[in-house]
C-alpha atoms as a PDB file:
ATOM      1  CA  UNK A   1       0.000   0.000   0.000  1.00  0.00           C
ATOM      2  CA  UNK A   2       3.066   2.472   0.587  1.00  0.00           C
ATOM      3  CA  UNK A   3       4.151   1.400  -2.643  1.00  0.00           C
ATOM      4  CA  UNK A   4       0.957   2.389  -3.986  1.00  0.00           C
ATOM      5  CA  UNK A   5       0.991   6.175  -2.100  1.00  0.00           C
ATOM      6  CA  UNK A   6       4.307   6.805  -3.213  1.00  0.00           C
ATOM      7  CA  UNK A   7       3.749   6.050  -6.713  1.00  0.00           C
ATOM      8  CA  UNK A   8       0.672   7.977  -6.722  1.00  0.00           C
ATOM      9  CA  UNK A   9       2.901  11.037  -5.809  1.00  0.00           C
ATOM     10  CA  UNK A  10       5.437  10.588  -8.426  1.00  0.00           C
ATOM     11  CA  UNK A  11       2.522  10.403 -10.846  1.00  0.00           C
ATOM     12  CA  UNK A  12       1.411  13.385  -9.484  1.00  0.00           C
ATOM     13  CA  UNK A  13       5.115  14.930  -9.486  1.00  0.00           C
ATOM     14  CA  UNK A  14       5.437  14.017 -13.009  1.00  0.00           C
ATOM     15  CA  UNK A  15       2.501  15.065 -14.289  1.00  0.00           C
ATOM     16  CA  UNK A  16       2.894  18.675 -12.838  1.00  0.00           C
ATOM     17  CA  UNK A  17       6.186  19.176 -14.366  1.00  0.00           C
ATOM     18  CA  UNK A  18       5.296  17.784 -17.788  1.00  0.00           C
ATOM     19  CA  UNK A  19       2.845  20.168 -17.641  1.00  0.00           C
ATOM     20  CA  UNK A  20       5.130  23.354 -17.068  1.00  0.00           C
ATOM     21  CA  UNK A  21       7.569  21.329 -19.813  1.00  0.00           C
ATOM     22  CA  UNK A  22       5.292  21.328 -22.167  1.00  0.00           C
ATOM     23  CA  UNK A  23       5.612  17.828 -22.249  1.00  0.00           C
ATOM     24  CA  UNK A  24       3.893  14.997 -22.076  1.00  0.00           C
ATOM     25  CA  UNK A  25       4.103  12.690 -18.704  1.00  0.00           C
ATOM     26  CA  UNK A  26       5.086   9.440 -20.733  1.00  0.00           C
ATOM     27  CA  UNK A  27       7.828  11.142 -22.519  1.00  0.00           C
ATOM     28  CA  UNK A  28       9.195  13.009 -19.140  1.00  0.00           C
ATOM     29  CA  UNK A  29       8.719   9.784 -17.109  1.00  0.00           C
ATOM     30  CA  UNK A  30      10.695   8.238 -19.675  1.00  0.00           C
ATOM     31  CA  UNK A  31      13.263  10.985 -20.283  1.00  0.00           C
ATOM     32  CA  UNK A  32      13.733  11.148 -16.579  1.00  0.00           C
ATOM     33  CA  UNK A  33      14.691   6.775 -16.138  1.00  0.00           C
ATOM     34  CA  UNK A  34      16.872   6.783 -19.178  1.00  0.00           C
ATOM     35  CA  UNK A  35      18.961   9.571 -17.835  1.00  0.00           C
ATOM     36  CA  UNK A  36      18.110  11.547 -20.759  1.00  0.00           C
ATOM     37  CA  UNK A  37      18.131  15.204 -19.882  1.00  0.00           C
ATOM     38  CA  UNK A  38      18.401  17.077 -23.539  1.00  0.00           C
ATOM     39  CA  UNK A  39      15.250  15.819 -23.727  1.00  0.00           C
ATOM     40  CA  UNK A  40      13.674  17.408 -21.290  1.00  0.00           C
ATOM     41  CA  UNK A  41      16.604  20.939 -21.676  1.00  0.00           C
ATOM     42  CA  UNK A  42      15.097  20.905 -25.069  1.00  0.00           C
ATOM     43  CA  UNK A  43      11.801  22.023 -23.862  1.00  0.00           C
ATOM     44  CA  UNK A  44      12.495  24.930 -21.941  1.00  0.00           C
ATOM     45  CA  UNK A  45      13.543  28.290 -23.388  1.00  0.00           C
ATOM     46  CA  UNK A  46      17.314  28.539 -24.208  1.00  0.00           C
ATOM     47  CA  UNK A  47      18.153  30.721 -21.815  1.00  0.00           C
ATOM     48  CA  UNK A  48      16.483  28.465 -18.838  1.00  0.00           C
ATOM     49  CA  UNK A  49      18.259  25.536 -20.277  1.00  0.00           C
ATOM     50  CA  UNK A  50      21.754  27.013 -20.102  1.00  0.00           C
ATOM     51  CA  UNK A  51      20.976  27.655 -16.502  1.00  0.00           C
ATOM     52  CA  UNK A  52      20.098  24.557 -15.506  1.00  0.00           C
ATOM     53  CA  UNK A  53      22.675  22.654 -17.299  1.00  0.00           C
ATOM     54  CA  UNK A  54      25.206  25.195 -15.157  1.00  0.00           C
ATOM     55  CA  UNK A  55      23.898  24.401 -11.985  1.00  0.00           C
ATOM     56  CA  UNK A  56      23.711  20.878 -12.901  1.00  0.00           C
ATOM     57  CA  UNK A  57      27.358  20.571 -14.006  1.00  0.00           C
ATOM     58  CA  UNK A  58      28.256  22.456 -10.669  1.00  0.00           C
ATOM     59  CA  UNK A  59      27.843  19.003  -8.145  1.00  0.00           C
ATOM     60  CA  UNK A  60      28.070  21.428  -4.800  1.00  0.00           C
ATOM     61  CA  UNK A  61      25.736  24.027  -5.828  1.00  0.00           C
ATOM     62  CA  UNK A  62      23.453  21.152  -6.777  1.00  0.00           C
ATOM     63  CA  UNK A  63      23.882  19.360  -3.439  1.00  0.00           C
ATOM     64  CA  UNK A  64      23.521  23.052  -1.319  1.00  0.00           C
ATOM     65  CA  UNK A  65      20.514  23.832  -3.277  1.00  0.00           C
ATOM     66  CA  UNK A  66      19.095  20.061  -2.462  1.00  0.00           C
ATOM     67  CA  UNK A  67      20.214  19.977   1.048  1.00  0.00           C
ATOM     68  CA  UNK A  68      18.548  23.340   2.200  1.00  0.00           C
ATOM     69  CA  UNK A  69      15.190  23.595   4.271  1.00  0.00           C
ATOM     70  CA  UNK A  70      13.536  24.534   1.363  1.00  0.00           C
ATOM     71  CA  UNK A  71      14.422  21.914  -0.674  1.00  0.00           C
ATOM     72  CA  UNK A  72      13.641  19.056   1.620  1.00  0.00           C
ATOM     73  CA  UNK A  73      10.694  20.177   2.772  1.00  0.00           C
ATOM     74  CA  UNK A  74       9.487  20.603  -1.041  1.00  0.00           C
ATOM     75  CA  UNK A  75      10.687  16.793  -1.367  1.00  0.00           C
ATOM     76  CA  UNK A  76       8.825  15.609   1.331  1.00  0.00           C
ATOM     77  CA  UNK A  77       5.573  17.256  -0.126  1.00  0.00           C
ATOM     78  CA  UNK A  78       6.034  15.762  -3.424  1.00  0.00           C
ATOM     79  CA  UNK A  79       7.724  11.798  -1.853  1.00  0.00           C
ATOM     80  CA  UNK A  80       6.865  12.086   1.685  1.00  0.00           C
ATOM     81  CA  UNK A  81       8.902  11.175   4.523  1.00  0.00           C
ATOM     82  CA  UNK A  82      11.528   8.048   4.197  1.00  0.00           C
ATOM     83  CA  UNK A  83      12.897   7.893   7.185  1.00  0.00           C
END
């Protein structure tokens, strides 16, 4: 049944980023477990792209921006607690 609730909020997860994407879920899902991020860079504007290919490519401004309050307690929302 966790299984279940957790799966339900990645669906949900999913399907509200595909929608600011422009994508569709299926193709973000899938873009997202193949590792595939042009796919999903390719949807947002240039300029947004660049960005987050930059912060990507810079591993401790990823992990700061992940580790802080804001961050977590935005994951929780979305995944819930796995503690």
């Amino acid at each position: 049944m966790n299984n279940n609730f957790d799966e339900k909020k990645m669906s949900n997860a999913i399907n509200m980023a595909s929608k600011k994407l422009g994508m569709d879920p299926k193709q973000l899902l899938n873009s997202v477990q193949n590792d595939d991020a042009q796919n999903i860079l390719k949807n947002l504007r240039p300029e947004d792209a660049k960005k987050l290919q930059d912060f990507l490519s810079n591993k401790t401004a990823a992990n700061n921006a992940l580790s802080s309050d804001k961050a977590q307690s935005i994951l929780k929302s979305l995944f819930g607690n796995k503690n």
